[in-house]
PDB file of N, CA and C in Angstrom:
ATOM      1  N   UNK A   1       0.829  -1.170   0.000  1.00  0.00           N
ATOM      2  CA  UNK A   1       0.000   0.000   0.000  1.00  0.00           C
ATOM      3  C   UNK A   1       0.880   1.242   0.000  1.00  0.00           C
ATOM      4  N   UNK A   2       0.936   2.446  -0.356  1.00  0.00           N
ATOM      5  CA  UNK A   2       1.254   3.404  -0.364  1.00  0.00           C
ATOM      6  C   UNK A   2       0.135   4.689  -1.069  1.00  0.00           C
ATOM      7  N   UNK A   3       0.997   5.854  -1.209  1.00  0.00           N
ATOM      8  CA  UNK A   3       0.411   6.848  -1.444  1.00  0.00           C
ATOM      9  C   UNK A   3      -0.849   6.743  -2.636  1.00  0.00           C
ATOM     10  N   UNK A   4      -0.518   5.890  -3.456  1.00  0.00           N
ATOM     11  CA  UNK A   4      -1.406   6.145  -4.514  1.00  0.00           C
ATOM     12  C   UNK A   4      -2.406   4.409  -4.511  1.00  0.00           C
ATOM     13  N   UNK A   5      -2.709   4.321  -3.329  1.00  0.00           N
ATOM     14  CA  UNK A   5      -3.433   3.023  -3.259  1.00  0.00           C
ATOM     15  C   UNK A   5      -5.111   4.045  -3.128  1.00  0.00           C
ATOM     16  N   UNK A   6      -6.016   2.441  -3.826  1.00  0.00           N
ATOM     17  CA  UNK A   6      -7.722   3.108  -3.502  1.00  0.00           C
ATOM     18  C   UNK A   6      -7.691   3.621  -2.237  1.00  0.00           C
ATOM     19  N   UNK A   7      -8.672   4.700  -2.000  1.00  0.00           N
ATOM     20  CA  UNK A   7      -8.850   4.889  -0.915  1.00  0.00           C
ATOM     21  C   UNK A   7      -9.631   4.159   0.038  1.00  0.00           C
ATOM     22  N   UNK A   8     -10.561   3.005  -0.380  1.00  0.00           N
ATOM     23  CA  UNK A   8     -10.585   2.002   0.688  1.00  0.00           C
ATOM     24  C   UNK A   8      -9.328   1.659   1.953  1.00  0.00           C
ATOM     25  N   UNK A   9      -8.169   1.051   1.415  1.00  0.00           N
ATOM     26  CA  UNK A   9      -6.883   0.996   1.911  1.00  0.00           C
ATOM     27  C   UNK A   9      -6.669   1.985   2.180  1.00  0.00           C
ATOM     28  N   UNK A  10      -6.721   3.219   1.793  1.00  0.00           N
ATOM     29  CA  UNK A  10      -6.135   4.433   2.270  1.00  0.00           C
ATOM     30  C   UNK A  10      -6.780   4.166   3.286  1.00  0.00           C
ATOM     31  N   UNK A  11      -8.103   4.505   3.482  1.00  0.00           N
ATOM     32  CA  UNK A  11      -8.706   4.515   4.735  1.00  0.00           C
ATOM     33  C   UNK A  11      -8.499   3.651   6.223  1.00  0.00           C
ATOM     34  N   UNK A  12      -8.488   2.284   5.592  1.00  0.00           N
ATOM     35  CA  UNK A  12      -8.305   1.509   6.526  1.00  0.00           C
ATOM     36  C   UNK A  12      -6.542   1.619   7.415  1.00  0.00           C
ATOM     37  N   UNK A  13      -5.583   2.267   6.609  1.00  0.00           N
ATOM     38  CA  UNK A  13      -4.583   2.923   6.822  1.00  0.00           C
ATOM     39  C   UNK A  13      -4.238   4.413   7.754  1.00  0.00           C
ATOM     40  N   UNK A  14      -5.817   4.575   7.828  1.00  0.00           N
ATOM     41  CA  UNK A  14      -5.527   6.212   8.309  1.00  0.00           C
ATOM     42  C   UNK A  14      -5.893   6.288   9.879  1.00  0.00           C
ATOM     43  N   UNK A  15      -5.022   7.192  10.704  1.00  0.00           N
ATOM     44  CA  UNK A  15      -5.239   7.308  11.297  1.00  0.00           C
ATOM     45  C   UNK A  15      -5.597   8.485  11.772  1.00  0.00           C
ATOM     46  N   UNK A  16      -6.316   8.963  13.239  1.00  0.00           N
ATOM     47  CA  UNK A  16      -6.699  10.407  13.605  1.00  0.00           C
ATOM     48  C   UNK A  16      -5.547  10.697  14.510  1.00  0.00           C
ATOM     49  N   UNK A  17      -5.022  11.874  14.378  1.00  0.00           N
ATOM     50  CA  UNK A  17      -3.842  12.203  15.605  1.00  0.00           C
ATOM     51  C   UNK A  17      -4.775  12.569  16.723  1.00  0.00           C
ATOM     52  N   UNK A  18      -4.495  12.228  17.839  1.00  0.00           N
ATOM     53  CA  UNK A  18      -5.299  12.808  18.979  1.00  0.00           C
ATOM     54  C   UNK A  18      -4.103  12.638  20.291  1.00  0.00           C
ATOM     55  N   UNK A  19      -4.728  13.634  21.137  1.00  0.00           N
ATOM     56  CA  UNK A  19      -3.795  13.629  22.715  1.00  0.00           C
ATOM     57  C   UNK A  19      -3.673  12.363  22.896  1.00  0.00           C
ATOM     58  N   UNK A  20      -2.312  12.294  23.507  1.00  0.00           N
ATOM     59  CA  UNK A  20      -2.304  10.855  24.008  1.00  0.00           C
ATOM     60  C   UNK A  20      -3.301  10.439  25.327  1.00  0.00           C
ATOM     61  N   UNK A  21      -3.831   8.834  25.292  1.00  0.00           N
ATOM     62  CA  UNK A  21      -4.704   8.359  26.151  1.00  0.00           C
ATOM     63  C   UNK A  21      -3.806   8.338  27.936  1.00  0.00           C
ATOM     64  N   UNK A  22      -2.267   8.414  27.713  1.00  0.00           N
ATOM     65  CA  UNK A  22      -1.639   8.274  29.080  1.00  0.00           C
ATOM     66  C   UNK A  22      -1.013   9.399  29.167  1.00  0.00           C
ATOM     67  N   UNK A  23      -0.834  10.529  28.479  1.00  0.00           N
ATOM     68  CA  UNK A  23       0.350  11.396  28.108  1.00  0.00           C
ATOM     69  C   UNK A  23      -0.387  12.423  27.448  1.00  0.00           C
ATOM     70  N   UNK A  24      -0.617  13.842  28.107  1.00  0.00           N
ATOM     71  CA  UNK A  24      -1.461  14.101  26.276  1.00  0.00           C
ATOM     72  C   UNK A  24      -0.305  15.410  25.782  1.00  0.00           C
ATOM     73  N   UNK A  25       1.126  15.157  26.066  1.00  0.00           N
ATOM     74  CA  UNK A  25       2.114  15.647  25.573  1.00  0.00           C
ATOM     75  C   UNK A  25       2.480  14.751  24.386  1.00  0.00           C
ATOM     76  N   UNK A  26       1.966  13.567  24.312  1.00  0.00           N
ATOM     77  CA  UNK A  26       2.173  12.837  23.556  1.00  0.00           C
ATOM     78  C   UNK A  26       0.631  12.201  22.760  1.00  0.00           C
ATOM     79  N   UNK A  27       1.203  11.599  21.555  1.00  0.00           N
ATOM     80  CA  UNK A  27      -0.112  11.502  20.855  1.00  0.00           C
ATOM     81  C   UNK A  27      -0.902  10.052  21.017  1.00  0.00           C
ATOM     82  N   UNK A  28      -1.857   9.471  20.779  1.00  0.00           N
ATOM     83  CA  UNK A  28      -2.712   8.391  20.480  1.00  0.00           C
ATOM     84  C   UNK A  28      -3.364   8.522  18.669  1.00  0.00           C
ATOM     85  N   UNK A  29      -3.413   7.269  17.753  1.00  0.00           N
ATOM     86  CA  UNK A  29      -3.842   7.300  17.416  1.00  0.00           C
ATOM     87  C   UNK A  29      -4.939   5.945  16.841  1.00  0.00           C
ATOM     88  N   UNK A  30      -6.370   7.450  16.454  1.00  0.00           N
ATOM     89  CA  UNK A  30      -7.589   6.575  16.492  1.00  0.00           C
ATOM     90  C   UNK A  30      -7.941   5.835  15.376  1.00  0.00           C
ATOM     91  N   UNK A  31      -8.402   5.312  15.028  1.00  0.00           N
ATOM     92  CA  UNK A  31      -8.479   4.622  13.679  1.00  0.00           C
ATOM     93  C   UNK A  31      -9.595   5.630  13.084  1.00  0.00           C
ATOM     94  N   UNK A  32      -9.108   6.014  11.794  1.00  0.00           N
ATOM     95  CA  UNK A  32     -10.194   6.547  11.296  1.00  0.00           C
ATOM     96  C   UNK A  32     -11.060   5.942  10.204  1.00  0.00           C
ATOM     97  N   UNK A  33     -11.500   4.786   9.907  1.00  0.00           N
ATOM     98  CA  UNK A  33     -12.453   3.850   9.461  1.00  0.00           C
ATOM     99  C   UNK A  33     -13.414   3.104  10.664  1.00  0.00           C
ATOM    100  N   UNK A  34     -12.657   3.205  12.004  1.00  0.00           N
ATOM    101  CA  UNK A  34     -13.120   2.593  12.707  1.00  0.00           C
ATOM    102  C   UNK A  34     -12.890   3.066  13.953  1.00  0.00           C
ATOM    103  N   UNK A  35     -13.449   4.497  14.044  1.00  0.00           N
ATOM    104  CA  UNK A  35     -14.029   4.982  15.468  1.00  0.00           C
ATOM    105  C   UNK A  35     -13.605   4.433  16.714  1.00  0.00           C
ATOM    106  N   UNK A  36     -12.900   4.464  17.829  1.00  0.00           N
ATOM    107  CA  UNK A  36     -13.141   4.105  18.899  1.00  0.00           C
ATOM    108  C   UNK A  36     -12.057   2.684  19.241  1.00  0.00           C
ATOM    109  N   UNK A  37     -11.154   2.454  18.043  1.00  0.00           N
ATOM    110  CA  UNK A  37     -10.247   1.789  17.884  1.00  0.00           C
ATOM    111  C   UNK A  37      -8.877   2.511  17.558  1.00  0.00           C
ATOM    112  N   UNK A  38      -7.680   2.237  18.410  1.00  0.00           N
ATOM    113  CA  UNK A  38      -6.896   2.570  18.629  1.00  0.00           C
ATOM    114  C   UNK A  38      -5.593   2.002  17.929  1.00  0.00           C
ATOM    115  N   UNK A  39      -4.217   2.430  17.409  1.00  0.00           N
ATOM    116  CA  UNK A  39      -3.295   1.324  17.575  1.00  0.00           C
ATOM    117  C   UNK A  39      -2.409   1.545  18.609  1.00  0.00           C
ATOM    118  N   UNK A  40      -2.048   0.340  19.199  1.00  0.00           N
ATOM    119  CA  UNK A  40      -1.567  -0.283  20.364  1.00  0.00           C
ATOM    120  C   UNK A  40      -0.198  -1.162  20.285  1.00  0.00           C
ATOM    121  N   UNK A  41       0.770  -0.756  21.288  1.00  0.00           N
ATOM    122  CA  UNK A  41       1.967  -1.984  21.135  1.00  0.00           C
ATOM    123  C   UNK A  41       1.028  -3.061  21.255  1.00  0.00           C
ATOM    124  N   UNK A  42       1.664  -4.163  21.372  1.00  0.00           N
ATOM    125  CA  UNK A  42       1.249  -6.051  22.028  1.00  0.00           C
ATOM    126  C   UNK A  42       1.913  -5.646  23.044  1.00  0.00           C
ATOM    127  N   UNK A  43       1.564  -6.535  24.000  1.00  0.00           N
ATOM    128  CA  UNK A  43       2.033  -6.607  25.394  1.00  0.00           C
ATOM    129  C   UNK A  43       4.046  -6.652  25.736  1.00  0.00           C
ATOM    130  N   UNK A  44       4.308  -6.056  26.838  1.00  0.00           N
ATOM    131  CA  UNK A  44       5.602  -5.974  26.666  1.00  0.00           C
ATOM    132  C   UNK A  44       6.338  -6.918  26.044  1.00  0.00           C
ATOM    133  N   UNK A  45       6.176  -8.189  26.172  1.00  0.00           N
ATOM    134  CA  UNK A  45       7.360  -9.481  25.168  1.00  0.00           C
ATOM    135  C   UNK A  45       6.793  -9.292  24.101  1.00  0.00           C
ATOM    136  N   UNK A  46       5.845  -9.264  23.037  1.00  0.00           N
ATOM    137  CA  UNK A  46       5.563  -9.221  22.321  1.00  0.00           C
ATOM    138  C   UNK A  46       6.141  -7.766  21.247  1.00  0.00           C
ATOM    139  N   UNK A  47       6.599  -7.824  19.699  1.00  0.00           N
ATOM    140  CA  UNK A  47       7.008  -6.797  18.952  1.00  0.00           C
ATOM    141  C   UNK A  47       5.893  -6.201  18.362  1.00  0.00           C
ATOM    142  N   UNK A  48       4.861  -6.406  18.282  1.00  0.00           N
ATOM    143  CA  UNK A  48       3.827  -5.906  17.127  1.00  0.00           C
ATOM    144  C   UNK A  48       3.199  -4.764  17.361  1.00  0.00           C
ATOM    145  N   UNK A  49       2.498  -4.515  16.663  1.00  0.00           N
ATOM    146  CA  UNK A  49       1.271  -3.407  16.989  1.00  0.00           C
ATOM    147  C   UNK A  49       0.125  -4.275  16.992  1.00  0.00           C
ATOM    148  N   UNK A  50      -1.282  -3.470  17.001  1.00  0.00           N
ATOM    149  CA  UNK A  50      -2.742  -3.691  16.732  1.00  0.00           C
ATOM    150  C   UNK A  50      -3.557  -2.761  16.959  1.00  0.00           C
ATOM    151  N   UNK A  51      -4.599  -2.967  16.118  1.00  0.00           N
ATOM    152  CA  UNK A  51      -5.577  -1.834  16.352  1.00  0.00           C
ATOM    153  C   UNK A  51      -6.911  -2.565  17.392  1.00  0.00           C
ATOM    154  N   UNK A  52      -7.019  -1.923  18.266  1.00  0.00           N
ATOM    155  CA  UNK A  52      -7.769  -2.158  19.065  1.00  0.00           C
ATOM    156  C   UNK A  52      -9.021  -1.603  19.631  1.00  0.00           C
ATOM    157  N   UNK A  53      -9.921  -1.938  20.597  1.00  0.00           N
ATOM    158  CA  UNK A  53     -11.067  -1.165  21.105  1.00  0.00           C
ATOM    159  C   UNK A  53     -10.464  -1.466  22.823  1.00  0.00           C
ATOM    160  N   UNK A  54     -10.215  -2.614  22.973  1.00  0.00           N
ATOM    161  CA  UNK A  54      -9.773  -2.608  24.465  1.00  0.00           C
ATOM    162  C   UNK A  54      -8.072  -2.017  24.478  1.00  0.00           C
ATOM    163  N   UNK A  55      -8.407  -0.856  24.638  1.00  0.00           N
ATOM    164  CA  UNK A  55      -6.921   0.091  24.942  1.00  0.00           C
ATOM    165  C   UNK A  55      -6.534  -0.444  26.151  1.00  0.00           C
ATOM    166  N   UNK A  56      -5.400  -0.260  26.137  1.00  0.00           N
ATOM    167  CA  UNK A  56      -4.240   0.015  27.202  1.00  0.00           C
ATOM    168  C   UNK A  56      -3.626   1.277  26.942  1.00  0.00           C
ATOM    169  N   UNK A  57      -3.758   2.330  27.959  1.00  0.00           N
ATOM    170  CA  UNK A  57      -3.872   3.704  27.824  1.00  0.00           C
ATOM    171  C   UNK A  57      -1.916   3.963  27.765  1.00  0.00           C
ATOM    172  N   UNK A  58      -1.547   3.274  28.075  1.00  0.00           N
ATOM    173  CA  UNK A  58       0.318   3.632  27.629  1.00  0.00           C
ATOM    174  C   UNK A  58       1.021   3.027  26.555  1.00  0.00           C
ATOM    175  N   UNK A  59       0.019   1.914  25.967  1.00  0.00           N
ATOM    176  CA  UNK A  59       0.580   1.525  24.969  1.00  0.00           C
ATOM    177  C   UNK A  59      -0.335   1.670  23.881  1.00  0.00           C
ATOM    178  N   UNK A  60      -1.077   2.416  24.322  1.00  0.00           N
ATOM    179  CA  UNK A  60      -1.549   3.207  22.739  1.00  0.00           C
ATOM    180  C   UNK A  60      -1.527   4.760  22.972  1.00  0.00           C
ATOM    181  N   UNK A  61      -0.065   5.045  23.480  1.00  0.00           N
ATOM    182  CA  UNK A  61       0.255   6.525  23.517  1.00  0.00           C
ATOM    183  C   UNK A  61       1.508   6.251  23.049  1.00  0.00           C
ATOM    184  N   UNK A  62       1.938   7.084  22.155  1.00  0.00           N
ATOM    185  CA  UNK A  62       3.172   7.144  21.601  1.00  0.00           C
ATOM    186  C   UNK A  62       3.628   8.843  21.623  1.00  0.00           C
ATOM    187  N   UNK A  63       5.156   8.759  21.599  1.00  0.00           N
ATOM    188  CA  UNK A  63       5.635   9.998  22.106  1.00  0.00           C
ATOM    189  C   UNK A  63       6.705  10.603  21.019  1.00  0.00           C
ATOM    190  N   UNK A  64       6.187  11.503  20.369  1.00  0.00           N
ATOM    191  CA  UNK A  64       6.661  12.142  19.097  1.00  0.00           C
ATOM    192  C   UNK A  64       8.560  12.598  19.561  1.00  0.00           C
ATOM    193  N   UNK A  65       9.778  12.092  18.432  1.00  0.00           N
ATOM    194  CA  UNK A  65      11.247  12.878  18.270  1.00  0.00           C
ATOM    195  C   UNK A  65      11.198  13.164  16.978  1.00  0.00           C
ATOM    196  N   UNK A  66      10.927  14.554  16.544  1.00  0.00           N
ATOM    197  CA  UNK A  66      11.090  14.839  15.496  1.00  0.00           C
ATOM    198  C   UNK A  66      12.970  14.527  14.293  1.00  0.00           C
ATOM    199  N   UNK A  67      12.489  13.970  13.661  1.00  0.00           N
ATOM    200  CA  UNK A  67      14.019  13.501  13.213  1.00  0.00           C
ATOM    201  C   UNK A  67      14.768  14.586  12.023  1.00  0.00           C
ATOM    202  N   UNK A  68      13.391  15.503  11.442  1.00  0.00           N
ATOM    203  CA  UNK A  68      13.473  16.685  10.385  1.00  0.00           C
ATOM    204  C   UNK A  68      12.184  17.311  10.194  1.00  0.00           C
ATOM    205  N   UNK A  69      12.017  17.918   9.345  1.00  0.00           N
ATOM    206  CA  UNK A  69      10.799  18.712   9.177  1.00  0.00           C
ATOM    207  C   UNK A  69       9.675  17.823   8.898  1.00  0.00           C
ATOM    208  N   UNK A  70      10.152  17.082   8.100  1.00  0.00           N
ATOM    209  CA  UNK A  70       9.007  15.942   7.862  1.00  0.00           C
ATOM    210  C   UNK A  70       8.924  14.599   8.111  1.00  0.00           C
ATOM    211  N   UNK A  71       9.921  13.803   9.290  1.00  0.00           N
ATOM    212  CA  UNK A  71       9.824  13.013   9.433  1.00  0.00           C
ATOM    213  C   UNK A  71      10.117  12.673  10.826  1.00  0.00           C
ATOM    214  N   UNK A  72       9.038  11.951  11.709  1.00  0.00           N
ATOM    215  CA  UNK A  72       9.163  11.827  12.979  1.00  0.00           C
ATOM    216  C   UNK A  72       9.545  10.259  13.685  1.00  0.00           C
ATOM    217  N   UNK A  73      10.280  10.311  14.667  1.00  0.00           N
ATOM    218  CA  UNK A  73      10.130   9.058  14.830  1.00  0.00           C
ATOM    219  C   UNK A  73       8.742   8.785  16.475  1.00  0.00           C
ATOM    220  N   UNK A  74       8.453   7.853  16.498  1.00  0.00           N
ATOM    221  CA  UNK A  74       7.084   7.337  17.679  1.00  0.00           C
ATOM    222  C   UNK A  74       7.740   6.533  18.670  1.00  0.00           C
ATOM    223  N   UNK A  75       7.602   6.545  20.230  1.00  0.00           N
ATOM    224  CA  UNK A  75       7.891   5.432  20.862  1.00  0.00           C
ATOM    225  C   UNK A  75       6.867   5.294  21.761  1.00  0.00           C
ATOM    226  N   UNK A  76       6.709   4.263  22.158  1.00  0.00           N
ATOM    227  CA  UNK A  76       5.263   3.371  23.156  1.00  0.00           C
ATOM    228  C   UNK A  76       5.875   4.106  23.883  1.00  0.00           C
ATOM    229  N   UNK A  77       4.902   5.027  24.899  1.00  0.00           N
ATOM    230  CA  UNK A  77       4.902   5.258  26.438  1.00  0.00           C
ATOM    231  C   UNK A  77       4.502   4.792  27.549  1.00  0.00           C
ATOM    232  N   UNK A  78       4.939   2.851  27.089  1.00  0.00           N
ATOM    233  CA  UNK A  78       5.159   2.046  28.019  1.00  0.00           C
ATOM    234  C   UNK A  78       5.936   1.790  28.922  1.00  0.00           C
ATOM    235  N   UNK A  79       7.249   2.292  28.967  1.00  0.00           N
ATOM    236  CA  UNK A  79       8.308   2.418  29.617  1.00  0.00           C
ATOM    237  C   UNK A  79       9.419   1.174  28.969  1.00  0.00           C
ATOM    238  N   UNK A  80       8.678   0.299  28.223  1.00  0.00           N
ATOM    239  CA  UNK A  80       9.653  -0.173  27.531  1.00  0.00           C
ATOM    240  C   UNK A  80      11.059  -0.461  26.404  1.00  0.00           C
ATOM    241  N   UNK A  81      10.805   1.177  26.424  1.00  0.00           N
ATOM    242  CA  UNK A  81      11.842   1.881  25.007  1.00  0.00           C
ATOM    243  C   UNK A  81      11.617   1.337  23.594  1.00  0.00           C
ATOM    244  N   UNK A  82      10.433   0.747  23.363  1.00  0.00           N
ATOM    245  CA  UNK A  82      10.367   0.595  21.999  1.00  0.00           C
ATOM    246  C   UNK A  82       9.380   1.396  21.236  1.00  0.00           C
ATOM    247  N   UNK A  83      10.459   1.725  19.868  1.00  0.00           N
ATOM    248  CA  UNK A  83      10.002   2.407  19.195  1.00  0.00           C
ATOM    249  C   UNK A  83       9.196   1.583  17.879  1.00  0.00           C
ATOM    250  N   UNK A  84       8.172   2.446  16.976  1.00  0.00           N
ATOM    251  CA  UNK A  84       7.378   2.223  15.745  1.00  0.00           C
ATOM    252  C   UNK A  84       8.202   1.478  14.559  1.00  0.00           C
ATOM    253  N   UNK A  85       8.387   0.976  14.170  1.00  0.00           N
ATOM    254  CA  UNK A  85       8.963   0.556  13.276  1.00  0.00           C
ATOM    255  C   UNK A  85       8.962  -0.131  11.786  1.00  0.00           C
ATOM    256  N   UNK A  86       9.132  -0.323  10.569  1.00  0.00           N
ATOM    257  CA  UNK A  86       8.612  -0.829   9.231  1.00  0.00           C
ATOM    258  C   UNK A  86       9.852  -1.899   9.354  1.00  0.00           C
ATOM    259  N   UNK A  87       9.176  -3.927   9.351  1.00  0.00           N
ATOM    260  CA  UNK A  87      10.043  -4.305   8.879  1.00  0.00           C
ATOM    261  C   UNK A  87      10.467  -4.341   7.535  1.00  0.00           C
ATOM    262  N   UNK A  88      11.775  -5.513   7.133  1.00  0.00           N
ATOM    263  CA  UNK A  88      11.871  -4.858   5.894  1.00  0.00           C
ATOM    264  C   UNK A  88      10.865  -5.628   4.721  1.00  0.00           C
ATOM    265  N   UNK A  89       9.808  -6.377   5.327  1.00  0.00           N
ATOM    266  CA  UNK A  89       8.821  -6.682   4.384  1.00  0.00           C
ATOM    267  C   UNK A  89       7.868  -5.359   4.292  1.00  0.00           C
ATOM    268  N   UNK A  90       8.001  -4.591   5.124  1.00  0.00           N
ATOM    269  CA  UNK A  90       7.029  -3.353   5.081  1.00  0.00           C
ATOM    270  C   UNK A  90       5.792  -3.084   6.177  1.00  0.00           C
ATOM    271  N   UNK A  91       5.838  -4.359   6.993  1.00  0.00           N
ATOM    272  CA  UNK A  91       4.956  -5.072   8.163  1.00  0.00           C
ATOM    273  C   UNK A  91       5.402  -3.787   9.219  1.00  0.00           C
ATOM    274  N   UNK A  92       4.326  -3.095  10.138  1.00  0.00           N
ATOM    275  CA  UNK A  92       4.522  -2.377  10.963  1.00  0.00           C
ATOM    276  C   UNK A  92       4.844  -3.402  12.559  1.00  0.00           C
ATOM    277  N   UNK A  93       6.321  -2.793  12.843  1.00  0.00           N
ATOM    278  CA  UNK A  93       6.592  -4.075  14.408  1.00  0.00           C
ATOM    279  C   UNK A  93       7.007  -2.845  15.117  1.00  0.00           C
ATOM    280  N   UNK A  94       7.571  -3.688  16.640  1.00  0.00           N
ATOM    281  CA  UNK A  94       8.146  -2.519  17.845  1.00  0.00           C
ATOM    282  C   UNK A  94       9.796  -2.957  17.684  1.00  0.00           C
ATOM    283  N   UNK A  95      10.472  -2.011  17.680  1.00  0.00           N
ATOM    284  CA  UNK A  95      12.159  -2.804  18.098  1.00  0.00           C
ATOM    285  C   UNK A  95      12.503  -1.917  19.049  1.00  0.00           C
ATOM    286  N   UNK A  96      13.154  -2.091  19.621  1.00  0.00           N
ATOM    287  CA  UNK A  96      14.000  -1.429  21.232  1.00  0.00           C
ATOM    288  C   UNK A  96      14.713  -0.259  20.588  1.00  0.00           C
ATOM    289  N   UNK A  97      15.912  -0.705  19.611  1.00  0.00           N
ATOM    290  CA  UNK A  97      16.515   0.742  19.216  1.00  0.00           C
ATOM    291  C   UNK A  97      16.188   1.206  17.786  1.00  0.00           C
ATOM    292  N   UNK A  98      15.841   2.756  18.083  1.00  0.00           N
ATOM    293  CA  UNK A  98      15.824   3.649  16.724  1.00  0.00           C
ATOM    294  C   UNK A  98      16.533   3.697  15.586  1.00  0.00           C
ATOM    295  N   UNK A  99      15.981   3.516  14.366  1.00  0.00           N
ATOM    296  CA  UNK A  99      16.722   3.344  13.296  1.00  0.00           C
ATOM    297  C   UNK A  99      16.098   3.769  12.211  1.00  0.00           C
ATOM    298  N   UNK A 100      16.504   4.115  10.877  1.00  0.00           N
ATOM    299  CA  UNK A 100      15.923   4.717  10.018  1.00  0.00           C
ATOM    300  C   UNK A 100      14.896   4.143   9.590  1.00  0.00           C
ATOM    301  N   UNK A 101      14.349   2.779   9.917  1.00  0.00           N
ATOM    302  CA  UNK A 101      12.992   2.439   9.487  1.00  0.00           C
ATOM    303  C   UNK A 101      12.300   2.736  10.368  1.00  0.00           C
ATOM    304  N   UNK A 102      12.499   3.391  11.719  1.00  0.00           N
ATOM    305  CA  UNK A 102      11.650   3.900  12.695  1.00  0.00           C
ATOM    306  C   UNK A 102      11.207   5.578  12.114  1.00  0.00           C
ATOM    307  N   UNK A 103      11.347   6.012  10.919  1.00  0.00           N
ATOM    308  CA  UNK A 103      11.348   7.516  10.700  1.00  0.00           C
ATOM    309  C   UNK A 103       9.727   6.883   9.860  1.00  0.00           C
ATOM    310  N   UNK A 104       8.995   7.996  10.228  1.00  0.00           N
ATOM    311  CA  UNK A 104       7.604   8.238   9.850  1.00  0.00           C
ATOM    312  C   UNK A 104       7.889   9.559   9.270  1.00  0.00           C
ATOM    313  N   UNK A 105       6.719   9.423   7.662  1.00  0.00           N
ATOM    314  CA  UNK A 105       6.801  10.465   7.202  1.00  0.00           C
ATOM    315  C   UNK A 105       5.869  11.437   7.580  1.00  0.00           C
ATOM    316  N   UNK A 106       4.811  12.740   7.772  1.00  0.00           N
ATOM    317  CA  UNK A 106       4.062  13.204   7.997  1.00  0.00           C
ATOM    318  C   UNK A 106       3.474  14.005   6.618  1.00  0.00           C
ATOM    319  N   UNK A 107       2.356  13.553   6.844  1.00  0.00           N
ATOM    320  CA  UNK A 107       1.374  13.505   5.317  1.00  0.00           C
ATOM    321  C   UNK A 107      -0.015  13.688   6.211  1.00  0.00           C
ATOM    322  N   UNK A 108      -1.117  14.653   5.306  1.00  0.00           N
ATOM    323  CA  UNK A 108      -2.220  14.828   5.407  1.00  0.00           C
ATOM    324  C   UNK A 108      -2.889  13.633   5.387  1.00  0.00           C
ATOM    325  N   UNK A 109      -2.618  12.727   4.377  1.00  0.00           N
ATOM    326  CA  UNK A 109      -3.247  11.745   4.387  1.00  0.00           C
ATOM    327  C   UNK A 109      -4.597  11.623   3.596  1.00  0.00           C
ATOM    328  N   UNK A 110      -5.664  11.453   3.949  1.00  0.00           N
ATOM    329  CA  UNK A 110      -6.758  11.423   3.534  1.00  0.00           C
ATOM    330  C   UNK A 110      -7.481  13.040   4.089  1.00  0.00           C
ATOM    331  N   UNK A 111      -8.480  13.877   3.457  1.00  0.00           N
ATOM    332  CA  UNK A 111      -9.026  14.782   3.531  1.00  0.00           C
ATOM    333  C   UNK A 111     -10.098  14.673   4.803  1.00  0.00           C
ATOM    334  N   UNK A 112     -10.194  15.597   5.698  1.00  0.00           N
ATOM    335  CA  UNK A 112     -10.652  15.479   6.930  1.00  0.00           C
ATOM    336  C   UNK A 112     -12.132  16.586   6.670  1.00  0.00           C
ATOM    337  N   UNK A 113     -13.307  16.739   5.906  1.00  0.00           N
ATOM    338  CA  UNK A 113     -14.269  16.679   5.494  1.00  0.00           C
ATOM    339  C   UNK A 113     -15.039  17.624   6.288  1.00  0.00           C
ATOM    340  N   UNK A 114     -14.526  18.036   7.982  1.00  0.00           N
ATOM    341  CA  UNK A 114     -14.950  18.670   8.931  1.00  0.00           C
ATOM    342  C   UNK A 114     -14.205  20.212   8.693  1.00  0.00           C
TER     343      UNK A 114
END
């Protein structure tokens, strides 16, 4: 998926920036196809993400290091030091240390209609 995918996928891809649920120096985000669903680390042993409805309010807060003007990196404000990450199949996981597949780009995304 990328920039020029249907916007079905776009959608199911998008998220809402909002205050974070543990942090609101830091962000949460909501699913925007699906209201009221969050993405979330997996539990501390676990690397993954998920989008969820049963939050866990620190691990679906992530805490913005800007790396340049347009690209940020995210880490769980679980206390576990892991950051957002693209493996190199393109699969979104958690890894402990920051690295250039931890850089998120910042894009409008889909048109916000409000």
């Amino acid at each position: 998926m990328g920039q020029n995918s249907g916007f079905e996928d776009r959608l199911d891809a998008s998220f809402v920036v909002q205050p974070g649920l543990s942090d609101d120096s830091c962000v949460s985000f909501q699913s925007a196809a699906y209201p009221g669903m969050y993405l979330q680390a997996a539990a501390a042993s676990g690397g993954g993400v998920i989008r969820t409805m049963n939050t866990v309010a620190n691990r679906a807060t992530w805490c913005v290091t800007h790396a340049s003007s347009t690209q940020v990196r995210l880490q769980v404000a679980d206390g576990t030091g892991r950051w957002l990450e693209n493996d190199i199949l393109g699969s979104v996981t958690l890894r402990t240390a920051s690295s250039n597949n931890g850089l998120w780009r910042l894009d409008r995304g889909l048109a916000d209609p409000q």
